[in-house]
Protein backbone atom coordinates (compact mmCIF):
# COMPACT_ATOMS: atom_id res chain seq x y z
CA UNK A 1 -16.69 7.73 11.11
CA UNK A 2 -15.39 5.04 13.30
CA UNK A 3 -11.45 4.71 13.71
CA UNK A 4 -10.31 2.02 10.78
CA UNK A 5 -6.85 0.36 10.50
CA UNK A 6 -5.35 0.04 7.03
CA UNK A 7 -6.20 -3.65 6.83
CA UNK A 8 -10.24 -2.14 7.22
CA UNK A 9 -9.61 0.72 4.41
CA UNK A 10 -7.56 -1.01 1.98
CA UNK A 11 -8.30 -3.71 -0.52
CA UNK A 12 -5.17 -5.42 -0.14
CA UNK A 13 -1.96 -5.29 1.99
CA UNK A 14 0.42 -7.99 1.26
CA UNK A 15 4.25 -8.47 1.91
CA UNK A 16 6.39 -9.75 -0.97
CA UNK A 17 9.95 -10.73 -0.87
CA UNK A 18 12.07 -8.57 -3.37
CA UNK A 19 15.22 -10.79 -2.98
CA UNK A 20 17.62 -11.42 -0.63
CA UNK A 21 18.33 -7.78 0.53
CA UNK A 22 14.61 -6.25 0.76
CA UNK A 23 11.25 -6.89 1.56
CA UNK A 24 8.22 -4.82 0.06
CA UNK A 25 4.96 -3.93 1.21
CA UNK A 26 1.89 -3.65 -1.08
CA UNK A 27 -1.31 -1.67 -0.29
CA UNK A 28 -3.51 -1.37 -3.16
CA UNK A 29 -6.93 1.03 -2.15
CA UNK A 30 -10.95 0.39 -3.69
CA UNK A 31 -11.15 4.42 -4.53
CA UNK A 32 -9.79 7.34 -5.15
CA UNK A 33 -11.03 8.71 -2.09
CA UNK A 34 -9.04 6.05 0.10
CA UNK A 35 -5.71 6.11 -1.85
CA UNK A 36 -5.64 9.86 -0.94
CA UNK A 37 -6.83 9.88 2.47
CA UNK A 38 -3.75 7.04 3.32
CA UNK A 39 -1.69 8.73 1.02
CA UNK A 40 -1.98 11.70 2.96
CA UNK A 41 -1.84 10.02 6.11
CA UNK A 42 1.50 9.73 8.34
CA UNK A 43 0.48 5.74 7.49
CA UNK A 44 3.02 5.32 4.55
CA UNK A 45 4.94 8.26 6.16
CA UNK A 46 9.30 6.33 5.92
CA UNK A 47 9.49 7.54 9.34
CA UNK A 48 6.39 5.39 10.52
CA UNK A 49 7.31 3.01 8.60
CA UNK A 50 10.71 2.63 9.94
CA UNK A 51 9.72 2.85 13.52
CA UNK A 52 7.47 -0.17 12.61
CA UNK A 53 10.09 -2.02 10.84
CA UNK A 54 13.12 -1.44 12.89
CA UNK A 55 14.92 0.03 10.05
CA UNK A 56 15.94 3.50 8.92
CA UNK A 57 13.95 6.10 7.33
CA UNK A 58 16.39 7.00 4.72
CA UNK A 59 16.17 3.14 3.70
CA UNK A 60 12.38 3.54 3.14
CA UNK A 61 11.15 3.90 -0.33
CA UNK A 62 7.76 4.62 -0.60
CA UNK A 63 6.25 4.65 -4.44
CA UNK A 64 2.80 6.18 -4.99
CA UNK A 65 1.02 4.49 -7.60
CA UNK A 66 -1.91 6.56 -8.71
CA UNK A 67 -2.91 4.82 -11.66
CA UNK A 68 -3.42 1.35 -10.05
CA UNK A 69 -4.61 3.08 -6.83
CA UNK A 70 -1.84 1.71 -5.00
CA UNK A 71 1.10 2.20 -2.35
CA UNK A 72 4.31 -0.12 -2.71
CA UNK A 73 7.07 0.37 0.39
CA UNK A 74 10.27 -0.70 0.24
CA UNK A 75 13.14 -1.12 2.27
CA UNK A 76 15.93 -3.34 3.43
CA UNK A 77 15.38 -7.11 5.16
CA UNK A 78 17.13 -6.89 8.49
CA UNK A 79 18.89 -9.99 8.01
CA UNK A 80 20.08 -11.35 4.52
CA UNK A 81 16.99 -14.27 3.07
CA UNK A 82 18.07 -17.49 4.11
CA UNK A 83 20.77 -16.91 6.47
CA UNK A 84 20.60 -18.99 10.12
CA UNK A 85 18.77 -15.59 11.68
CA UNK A 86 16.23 -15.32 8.70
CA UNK A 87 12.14 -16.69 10.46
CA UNK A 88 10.86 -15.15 7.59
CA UNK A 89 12.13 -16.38 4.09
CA UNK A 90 9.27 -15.41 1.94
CA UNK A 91 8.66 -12.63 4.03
CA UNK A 92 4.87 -13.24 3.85
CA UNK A 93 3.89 -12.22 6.88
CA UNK A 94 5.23 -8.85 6.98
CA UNK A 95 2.31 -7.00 6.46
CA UNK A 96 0.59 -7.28 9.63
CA UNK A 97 2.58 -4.54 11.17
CA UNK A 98 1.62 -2.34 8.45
CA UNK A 99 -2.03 -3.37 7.92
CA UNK A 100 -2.90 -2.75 11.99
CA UNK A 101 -2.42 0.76 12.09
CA UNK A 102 -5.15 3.25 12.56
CA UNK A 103 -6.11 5.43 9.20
CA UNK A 104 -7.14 9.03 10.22
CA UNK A 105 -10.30 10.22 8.95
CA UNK A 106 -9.95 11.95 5.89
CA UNK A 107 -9.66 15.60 6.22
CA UNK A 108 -12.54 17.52 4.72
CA UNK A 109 -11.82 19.36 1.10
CA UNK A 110 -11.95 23.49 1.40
CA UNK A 111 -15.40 24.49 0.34
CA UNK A 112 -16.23 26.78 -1.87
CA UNK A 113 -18.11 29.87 -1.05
């Protein structure tokens, strides 16, 4: 299997601004199959996430969503929504980060014998 970032395996990632004091990411996945293999990836790993992000990883909140087959990440904005520093009020473009990192394959199931 060819190497695949997140943006390739996933459906969707989006950004969404969840008021003034966080931002959320959104990754919602076409199978079952591909919401496990990123869910047990180091890609929605807090720790990756706050390298990414510039944040801390006990500020990352990552809910699984089986269900819906999806990911949401949260954590704090690093400035406040609006304020002088903010080049990012809707925080729509804060996805990319997230969406350009490489997706290892999916590690094969035990067999039975």
């Amino acid at each position: 299997m060819a190497r695949q970032t997140l943006d390739e395996v996933a459906d969707l990632v989006r950004a969404k601004n969840a008021g003034p004091f966080w931002l959320t990411l959104d990754v919602f996945l076409p199978d079952e199959q591909s919401y496990e293999r990123v869910l047990a990836s180091d890609v929605v790993d807090p720790a990756v996430v706050a390298r990414l992000y510039r944040t801390s990883a006990d500020a990352v909140r990552v809910f699984p969503m089986p269900a819906l087959r999806a990911i949401k990440i949260s954590f704090p904005r690093p400035v406040t929504q609006g304020s002088f520093a903010d080049r990012d009020m809707h925080s729509g473009q804060q996805h990319v980060l997230l969406a350009a990192i490489e997706v290892p394959e999916a590690i094969p199931a035990a067999s039975a014998s």
